[in-house]
Protein backbone atom coordinates (compact mmCIF):
# COMPACT_ATOMS: atom_id res chain seq x y z
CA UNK A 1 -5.13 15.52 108.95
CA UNK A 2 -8.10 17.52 107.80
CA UNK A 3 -8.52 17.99 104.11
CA UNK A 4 -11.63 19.26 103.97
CA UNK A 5 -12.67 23.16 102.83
CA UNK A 6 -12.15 26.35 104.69
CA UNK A 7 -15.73 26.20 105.82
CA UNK A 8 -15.80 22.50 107.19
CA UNK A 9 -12.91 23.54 109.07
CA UNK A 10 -14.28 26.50 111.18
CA UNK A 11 -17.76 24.50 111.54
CA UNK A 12 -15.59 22.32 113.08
CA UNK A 13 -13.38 24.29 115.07
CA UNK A 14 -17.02 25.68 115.98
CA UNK A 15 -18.12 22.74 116.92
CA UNK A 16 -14.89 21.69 119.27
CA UNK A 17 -15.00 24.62 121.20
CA UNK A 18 -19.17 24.39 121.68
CA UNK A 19 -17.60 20.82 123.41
CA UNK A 20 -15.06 22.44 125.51
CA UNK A 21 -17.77 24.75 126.49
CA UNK A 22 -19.81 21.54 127.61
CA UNK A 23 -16.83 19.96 129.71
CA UNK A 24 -15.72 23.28 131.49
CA UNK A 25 -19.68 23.21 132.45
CA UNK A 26 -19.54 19.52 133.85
CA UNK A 27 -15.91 20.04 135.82
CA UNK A 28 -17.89 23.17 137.34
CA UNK A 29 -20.26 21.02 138.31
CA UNK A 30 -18.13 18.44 139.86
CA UNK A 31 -16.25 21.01 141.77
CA UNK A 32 -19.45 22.30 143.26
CA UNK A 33 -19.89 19.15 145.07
CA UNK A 34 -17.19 20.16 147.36
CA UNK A 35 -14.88 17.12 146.87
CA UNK A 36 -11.49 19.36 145.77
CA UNK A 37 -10.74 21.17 143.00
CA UNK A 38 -9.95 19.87 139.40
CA UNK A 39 -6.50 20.54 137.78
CA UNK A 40 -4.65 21.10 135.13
CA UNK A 41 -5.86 21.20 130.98
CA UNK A 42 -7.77 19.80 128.31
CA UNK A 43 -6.74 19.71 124.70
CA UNK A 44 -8.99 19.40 122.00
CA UNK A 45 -8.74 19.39 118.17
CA UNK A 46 -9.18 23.22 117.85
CA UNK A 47 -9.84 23.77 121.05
CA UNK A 48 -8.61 23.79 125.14
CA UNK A 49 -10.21 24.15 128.53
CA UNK A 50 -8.15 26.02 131.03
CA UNK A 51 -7.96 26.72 135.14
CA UNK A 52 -8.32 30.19 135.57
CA UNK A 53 -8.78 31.45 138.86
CA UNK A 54 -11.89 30.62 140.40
CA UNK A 55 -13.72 29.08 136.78
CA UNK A 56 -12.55 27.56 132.99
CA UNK A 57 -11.82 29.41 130.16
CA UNK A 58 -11.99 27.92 126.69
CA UNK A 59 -9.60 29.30 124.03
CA UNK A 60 -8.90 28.11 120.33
């Protein structure tokens, strides 16, 4: 559990999603080399990649 200040907590949370951000790019990637789509979710402390339609959202 996370005991740290207000502000350590959303540089954090900051810093989760800029990850997410990083694996939605590298699925994309994978999926462009034509071998199927990927499925399904990713859950990450403050953070959680998502199938949506065609791409990958990230959402907090």
């Amino acid at each position: 559990m996370f005991t740290g200040t207000a502000e350590e907590l959303r540089k954090r949370e900051d810093r989760a999603h800029q990850i997410a951000q990083q694996i939605a790019a590298l699925i994309t990637e994978a999926e462009a080399l034509g071998l199927g789509p990927a499925r399904g979710e990713i859950h990450l402390p403050g953070a959680s990649v998502r199938r949506r339609g065609e791409g990958w959202t990230i959402t907090r």
